[in-house]
N, C-alpha and C. Protein backbone atom coordinates (compact mmCIF):
# COMPACT_ATOMS: atom_id res chain seq x y z
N UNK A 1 0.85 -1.18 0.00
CA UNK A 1 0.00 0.00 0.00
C UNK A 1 0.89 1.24 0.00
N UNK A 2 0.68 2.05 -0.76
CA UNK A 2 0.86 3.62 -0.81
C UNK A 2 1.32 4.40 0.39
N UNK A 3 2.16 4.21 1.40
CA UNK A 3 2.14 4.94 2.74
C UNK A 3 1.78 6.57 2.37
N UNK A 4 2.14 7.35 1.45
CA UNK A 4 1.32 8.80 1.28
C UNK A 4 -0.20 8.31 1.10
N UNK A 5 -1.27 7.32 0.70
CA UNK A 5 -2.13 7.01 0.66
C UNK A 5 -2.97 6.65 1.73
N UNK A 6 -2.16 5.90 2.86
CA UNK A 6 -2.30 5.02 3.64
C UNK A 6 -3.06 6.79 4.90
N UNK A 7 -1.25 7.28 4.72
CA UNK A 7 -1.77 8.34 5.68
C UNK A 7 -2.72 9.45 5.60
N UNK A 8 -3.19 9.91 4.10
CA UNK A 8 -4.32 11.04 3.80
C UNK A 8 -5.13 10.18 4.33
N UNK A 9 -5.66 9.27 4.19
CA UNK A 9 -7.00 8.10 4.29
C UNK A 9 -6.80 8.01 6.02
N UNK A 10 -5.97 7.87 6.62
CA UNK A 10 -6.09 7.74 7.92
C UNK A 10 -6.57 9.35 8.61
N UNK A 11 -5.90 10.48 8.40
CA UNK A 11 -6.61 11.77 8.27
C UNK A 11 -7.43 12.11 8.12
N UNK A 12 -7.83 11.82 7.04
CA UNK A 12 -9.55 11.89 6.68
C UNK A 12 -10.64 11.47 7.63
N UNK A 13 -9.88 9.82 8.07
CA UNK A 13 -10.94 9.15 8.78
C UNK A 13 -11.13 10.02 10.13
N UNK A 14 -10.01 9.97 10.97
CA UNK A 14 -9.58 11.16 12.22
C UNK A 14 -10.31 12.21 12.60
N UNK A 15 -10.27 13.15 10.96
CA UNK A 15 -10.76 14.48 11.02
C UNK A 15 -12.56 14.27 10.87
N UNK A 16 -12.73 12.96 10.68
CA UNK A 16 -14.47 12.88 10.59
C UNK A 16 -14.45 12.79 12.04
N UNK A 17 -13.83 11.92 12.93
CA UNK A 17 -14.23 11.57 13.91
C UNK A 17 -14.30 12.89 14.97
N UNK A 18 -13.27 13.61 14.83
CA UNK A 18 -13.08 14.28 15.48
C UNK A 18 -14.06 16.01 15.17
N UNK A 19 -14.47 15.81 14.28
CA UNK A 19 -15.73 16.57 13.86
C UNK A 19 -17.07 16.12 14.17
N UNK A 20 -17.26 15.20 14.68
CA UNK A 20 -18.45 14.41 15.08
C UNK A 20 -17.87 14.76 17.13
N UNK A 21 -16.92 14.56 17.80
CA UNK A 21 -16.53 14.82 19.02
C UNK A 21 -17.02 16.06 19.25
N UNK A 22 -16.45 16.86 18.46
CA UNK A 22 -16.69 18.12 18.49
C UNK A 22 -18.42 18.91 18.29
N UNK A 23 -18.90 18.04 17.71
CA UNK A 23 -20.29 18.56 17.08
C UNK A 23 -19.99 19.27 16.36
N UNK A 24 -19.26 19.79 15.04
CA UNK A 24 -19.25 20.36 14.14
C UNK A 24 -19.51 19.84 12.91
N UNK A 25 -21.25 19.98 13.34
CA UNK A 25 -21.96 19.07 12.17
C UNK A 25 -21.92 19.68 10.85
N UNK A 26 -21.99 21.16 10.71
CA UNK A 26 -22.04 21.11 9.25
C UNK A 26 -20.46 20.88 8.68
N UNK A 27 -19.55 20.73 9.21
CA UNK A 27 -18.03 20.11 8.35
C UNK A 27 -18.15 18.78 8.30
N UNK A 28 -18.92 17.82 9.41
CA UNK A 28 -18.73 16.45 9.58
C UNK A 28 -20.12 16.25 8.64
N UNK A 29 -21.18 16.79 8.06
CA UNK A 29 -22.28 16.26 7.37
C UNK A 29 -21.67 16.76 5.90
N UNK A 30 -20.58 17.67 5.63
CA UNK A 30 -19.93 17.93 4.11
C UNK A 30 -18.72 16.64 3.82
N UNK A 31 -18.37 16.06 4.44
CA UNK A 31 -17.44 14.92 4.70
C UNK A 31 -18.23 13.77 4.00
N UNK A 32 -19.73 13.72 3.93
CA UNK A 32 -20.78 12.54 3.60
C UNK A 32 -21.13 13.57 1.38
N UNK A 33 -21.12 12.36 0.72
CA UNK A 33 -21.41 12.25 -0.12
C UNK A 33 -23.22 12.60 -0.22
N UNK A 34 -23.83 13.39 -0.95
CA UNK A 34 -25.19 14.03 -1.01
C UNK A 34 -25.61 12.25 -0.99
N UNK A 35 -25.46 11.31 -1.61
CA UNK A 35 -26.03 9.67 -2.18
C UNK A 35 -25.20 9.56 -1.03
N UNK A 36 -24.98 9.35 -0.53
CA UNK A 36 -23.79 8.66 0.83
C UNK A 36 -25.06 7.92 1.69
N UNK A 37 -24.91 6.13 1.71
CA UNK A 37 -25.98 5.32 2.18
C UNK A 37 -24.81 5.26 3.74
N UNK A 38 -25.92 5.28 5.01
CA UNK A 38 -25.49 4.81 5.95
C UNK A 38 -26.01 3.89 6.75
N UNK A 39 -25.29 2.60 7.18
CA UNK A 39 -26.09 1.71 7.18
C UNK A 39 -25.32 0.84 8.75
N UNK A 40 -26.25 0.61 9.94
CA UNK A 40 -25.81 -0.08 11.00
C UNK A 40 -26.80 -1.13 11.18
N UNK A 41 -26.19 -2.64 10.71
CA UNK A 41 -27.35 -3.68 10.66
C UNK A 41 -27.67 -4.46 12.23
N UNK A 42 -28.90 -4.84 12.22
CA UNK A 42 -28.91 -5.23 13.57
C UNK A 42 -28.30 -6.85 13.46
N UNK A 43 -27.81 -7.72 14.39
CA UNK A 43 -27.65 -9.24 14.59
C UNK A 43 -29.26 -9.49 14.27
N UNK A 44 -28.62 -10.75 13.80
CA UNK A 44 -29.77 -12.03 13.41
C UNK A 44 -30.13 -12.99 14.41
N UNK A 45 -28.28 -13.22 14.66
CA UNK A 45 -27.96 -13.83 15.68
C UNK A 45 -26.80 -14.08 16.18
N UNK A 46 -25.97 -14.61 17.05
CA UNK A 46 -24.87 -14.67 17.93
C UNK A 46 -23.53 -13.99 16.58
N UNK A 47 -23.63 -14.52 15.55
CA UNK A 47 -22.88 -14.13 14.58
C UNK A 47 -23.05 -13.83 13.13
N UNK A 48 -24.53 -13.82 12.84
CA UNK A 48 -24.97 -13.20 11.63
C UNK A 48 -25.73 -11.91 11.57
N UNK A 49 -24.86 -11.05 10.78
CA UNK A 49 -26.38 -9.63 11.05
C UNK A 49 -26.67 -9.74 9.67
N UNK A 50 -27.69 -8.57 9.62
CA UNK A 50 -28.76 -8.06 8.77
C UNK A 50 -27.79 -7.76 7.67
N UNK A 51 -28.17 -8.24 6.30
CA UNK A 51 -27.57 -7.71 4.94
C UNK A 51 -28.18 -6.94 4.14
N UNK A 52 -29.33 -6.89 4.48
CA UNK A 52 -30.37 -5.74 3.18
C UNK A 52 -31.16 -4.88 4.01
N UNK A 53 -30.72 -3.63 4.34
CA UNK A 53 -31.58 -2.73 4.65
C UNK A 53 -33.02 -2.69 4.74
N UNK A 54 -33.26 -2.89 3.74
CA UNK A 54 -34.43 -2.31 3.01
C UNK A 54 -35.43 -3.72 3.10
N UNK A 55 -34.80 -4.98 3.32
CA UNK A 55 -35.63 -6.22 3.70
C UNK A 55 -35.48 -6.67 5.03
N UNK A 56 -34.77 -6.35 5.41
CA UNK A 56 -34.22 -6.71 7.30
C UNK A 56 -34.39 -5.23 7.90
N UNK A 57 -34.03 -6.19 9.35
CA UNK A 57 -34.24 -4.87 10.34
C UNK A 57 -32.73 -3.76 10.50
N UNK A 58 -32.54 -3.01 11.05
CA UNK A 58 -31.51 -2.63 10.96
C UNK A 58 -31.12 -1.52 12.12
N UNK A 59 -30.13 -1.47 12.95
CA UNK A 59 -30.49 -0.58 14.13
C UNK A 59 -30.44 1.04 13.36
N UNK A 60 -29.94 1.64 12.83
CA UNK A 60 -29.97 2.78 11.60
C UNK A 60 -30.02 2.81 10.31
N UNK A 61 -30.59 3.33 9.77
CA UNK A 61 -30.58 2.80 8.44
C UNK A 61 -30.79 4.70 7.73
N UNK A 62 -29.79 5.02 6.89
CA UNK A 62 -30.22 6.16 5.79
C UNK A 62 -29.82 5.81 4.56
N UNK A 63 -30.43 6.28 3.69
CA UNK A 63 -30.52 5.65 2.53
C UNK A 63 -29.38 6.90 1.73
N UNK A 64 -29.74 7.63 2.46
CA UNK A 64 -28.64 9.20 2.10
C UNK A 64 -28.78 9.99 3.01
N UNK A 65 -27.59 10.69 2.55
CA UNK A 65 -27.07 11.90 3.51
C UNK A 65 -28.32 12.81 4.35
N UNK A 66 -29.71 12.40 3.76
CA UNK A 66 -30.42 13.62 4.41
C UNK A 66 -31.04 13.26 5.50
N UNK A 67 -30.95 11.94 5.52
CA UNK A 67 -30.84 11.31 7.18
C UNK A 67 -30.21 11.45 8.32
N UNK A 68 -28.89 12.04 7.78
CA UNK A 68 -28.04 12.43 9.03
C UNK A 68 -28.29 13.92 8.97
N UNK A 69 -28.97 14.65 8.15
CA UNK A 69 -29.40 16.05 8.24
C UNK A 69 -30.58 16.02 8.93
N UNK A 70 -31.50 15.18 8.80
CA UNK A 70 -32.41 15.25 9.52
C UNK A 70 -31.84 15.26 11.07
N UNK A 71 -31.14 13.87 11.52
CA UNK A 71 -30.64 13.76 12.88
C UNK A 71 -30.09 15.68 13.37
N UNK A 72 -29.14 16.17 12.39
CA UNK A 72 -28.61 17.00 12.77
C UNK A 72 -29.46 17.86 13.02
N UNK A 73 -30.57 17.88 12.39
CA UNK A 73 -31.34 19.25 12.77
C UNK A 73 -32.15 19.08 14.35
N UNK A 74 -32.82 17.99 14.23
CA UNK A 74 -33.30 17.74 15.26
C UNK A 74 -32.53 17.53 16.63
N UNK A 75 -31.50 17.48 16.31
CA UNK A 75 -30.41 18.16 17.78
C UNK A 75 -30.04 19.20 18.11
N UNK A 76 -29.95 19.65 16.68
CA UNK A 76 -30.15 21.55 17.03
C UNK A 76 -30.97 21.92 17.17
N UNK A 77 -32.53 21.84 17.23
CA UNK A 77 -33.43 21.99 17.33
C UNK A 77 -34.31 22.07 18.59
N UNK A 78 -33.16 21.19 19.59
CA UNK A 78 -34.08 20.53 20.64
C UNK A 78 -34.99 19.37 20.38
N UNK A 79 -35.04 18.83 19.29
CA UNK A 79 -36.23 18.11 18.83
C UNK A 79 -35.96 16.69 19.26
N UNK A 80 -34.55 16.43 19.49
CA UNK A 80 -34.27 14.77 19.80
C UNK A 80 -34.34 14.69 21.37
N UNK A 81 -35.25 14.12 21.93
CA UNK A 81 -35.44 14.19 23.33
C UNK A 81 -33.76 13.51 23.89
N UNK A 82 -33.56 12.40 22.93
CA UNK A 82 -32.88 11.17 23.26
C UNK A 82 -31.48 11.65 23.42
N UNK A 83 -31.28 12.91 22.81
CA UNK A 83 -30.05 13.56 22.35
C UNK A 83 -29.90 14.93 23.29
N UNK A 84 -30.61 15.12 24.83
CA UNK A 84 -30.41 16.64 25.12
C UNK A 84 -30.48 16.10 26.33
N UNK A 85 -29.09 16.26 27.33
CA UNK A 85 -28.75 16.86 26.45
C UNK A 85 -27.25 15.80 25.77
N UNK A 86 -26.62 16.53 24.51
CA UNK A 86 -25.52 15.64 24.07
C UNK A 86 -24.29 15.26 25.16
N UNK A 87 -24.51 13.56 24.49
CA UNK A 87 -23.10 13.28 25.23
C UNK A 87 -22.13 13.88 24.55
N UNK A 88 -20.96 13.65 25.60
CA UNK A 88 -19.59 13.55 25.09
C UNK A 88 -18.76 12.69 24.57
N UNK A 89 -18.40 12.75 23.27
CA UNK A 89 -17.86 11.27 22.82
C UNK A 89 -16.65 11.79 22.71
N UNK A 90 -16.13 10.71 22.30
CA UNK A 90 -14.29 10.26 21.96
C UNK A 90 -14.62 8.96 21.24
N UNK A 91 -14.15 9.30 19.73
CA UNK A 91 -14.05 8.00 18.61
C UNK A 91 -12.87 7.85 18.45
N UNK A 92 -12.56 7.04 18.30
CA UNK A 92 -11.24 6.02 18.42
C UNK A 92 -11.08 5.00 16.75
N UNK A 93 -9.88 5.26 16.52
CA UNK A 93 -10.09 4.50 14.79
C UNK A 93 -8.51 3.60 14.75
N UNK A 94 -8.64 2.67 14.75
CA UNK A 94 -7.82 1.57 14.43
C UNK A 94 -7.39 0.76 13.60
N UNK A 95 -6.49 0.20 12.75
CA UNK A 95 -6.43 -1.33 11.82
C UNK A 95 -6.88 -0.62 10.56
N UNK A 96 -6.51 0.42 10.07
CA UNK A 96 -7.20 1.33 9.33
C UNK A 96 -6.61 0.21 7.94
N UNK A 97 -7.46 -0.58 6.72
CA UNK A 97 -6.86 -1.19 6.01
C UNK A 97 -7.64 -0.73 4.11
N UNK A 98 -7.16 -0.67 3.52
CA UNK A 98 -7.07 0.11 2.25
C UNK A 98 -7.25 -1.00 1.12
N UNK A 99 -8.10 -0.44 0.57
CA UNK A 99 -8.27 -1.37 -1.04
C UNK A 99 -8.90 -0.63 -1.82
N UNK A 100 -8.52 -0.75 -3.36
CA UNK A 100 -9.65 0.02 -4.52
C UNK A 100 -10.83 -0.75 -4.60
N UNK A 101 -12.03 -0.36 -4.64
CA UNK A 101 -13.00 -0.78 -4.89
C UNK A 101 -13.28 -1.81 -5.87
N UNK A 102 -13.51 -2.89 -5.91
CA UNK A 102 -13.82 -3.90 -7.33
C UNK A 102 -14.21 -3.15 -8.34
N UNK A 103 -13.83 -2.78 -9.42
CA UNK A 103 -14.01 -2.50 -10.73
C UNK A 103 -13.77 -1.08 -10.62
N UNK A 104 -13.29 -0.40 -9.58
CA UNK A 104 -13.26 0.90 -9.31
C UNK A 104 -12.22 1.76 -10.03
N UNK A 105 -12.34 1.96 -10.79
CA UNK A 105 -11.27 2.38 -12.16
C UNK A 105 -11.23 4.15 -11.98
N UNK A 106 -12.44 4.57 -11.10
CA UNK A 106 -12.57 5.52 -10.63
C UNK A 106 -11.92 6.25 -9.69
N UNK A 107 -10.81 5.79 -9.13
CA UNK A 107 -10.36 5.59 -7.72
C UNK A 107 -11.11 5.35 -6.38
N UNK A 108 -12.19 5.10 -6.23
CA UNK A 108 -12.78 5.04 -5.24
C UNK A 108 -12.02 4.02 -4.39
N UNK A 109 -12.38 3.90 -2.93
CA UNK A 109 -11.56 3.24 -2.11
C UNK A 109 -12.53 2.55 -0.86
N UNK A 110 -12.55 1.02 -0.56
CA UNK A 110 -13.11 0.03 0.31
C UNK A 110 -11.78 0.62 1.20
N UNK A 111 -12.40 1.02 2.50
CA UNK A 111 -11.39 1.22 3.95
C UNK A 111 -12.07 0.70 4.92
N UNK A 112 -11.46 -0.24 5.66
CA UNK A 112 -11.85 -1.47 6.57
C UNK A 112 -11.41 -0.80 8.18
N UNK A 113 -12.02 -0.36 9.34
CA UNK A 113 -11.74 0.24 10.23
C UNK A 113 -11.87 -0.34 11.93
N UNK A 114 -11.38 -0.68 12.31
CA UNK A 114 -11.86 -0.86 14.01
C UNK A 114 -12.10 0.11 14.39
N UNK A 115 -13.30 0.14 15.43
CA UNK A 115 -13.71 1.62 15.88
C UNK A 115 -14.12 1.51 17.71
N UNK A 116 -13.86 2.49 18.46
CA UNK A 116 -14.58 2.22 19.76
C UNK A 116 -14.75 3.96 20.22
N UNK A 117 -16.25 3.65 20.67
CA UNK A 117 -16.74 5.24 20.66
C UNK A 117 -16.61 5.00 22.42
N UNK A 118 -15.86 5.79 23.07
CA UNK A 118 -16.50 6.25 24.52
C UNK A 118 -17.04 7.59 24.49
N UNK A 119 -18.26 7.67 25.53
CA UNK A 119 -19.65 8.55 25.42
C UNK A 119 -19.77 8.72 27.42
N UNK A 120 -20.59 10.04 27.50
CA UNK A 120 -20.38 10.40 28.79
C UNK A 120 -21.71 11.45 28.78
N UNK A 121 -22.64 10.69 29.67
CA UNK A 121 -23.90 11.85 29.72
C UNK A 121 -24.40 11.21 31.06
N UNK A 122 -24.57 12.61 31.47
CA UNK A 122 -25.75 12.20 33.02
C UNK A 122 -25.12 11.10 33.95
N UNK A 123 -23.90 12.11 33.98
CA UNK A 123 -22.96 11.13 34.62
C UNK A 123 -22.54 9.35 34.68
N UNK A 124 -22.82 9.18 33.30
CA UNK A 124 -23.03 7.86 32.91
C UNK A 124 -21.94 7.68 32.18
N UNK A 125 -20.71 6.74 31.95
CA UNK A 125 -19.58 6.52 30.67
C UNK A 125 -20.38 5.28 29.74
N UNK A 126 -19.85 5.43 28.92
CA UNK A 126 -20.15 4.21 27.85
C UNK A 126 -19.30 3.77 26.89
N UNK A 127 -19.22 2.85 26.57
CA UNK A 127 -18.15 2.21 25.15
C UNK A 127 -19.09 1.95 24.42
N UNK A 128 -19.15 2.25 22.99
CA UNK A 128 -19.69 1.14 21.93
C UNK A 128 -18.49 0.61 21.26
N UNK A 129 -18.40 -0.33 20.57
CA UNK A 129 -17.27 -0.65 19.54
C UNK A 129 -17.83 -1.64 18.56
N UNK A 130 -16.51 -1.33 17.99
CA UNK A 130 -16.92 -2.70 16.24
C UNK A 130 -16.44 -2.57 15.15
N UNK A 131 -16.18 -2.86 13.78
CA UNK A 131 -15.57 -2.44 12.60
C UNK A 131 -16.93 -1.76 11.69
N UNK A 132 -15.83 -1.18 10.65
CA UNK A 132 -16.78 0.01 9.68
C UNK A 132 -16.38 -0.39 8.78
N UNK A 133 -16.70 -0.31 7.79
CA UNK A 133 -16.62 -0.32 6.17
C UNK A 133 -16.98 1.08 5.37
N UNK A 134 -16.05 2.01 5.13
CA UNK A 134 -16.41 3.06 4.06
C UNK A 134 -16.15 3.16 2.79
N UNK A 135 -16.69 3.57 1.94
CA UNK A 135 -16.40 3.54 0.51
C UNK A 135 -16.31 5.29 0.36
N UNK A 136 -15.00 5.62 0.02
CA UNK A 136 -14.49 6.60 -0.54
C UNK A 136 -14.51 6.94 -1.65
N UNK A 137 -14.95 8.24 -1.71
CA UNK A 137 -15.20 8.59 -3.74
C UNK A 137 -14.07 9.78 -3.72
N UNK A 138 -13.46 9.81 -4.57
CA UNK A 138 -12.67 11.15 -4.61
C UNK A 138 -13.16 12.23 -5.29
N UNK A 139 -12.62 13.02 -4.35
CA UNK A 139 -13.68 14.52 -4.37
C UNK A 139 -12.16 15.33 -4.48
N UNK A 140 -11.61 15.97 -5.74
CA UNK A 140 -10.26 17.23 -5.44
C UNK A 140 -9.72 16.54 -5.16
N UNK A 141 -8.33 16.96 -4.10
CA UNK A 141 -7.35 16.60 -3.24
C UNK A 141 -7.67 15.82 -1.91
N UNK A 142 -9.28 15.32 -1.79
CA UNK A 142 -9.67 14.75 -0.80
C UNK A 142 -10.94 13.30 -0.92
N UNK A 143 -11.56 13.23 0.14
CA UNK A 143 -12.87 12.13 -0.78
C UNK A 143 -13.87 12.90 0.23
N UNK A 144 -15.32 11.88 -0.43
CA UNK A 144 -16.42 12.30 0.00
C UNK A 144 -16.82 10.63 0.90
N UNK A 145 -17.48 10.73 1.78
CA UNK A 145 -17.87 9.28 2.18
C UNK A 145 -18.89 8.72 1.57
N UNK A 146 -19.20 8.11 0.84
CA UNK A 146 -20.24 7.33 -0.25
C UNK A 146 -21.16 6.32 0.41
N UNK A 147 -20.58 5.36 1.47
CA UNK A 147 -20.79 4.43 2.33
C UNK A 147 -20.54 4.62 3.32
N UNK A 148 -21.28 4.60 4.32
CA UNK A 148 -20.23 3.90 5.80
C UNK A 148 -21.68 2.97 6.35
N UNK A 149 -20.81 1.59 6.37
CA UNK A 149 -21.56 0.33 7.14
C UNK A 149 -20.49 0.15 8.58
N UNK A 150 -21.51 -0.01 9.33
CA UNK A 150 -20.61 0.01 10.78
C UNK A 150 -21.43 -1.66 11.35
N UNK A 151 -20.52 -2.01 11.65
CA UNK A 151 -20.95 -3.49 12.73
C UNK A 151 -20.75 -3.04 14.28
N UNK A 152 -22.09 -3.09 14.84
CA UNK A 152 -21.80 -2.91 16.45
C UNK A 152 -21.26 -4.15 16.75
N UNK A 153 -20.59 -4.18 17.76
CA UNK A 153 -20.17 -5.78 18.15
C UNK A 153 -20.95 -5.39 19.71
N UNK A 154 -21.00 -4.73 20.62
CA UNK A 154 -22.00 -4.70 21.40
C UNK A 154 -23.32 -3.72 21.74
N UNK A 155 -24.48 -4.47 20.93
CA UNK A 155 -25.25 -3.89 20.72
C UNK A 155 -26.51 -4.44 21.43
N UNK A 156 -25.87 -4.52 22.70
CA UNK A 156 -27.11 -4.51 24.15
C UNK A 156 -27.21 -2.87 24.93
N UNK A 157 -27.94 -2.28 23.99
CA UNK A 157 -28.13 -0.64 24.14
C UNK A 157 -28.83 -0.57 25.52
N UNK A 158 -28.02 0.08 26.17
CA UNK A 158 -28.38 0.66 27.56
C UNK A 158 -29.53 1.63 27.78
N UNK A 159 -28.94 2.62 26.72
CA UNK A 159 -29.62 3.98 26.72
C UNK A 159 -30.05 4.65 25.71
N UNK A 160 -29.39 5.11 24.76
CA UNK A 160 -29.72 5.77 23.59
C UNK A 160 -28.15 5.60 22.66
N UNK A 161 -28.61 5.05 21.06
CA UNK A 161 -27.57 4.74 19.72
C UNK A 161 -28.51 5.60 19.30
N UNK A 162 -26.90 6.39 18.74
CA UNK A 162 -27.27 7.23 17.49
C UNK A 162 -25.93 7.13 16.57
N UNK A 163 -26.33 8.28 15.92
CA UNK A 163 -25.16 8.37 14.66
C UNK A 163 -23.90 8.52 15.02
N UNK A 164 -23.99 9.56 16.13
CA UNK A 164 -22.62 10.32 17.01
C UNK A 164 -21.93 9.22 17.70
N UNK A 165 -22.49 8.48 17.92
CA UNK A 165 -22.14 7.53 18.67
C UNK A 165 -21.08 6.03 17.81
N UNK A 166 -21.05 6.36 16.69
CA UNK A 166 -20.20 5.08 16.01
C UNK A 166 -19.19 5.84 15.10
């Protein structure tokens, strides 16, 4: 792999996360591709989850970006009960691993991620964790996120999953 490749792509990933820590939603919702599907499937069972959105259940599901605009508004809004007030997260990105997309002649890019979110509200801490899958489109000197599929690996929800949270 490309180590100048390796490291913009690890940056990228960072500077999402850390724009989502921050709540600086409108830089972290320009980071998402306008078509950008986001997709967190629920388990089936002990080791199979959900593969089709749109026929299975799924603990989040947007079909595009205006899903996470919706979320965003309704936190600025006051409108998400579930969300006010916001935790505090810290995303964490690991095993960061790189491939061109099958037939992707386009440059687009499959990036394979370990992830673990710690979260802090109402005097409560929390971990979620699990791997991501994003599909990178190149946008200029940078990309747009096209995909992101996230696998919870513990997804015995205490309190409240959201977007911020993976």
């Amino acid at each position: 792999m490309n180590p100048n490749l390796q490291h913009a792509v690890e940056q990228f990933l960072y500077r999402n996360a850390e724009l989502c820590d921050n709540q600086a939603w409108d830089e972290y919702l320009e980071m998402f591709d306008e078509e950008s599907e986001f997709h967190v499937p629920q388990w089936e069972s002990e080791h199979t989850y959900t593969a089709d959105p749109k026929r299975s259940m799924s603990l989040i599901y947007y079909a595009n970006r205006s899903g996470l605009e919706d979320r965003v508004y309704r936190i600025r809004t006051g409108k998400s009960a579930a969300s006010t007030p916001m935790p505090r997260t810290l995303h964490q990105i690991s095993n960061v691993r790189i491939a061109e997309l099958p037939g992707g002649s386009n440059g687009e890019l499959e990036v394979k991620v370990n992830w673990a979110t710690h979260h802090y509200r109402f005097a409560v801490a929390g971990l979620f964790f699990g791997y991501a899958t994003y599909h990178l489109k190149p946008v200029g000197e940078s990309w747009k996120i096209a995909r992101k599929h996230v696998v919870l690996l513990n997804d015995t929800i205490n309190a409240v999953l959201d977007f911020y949270h993976l």
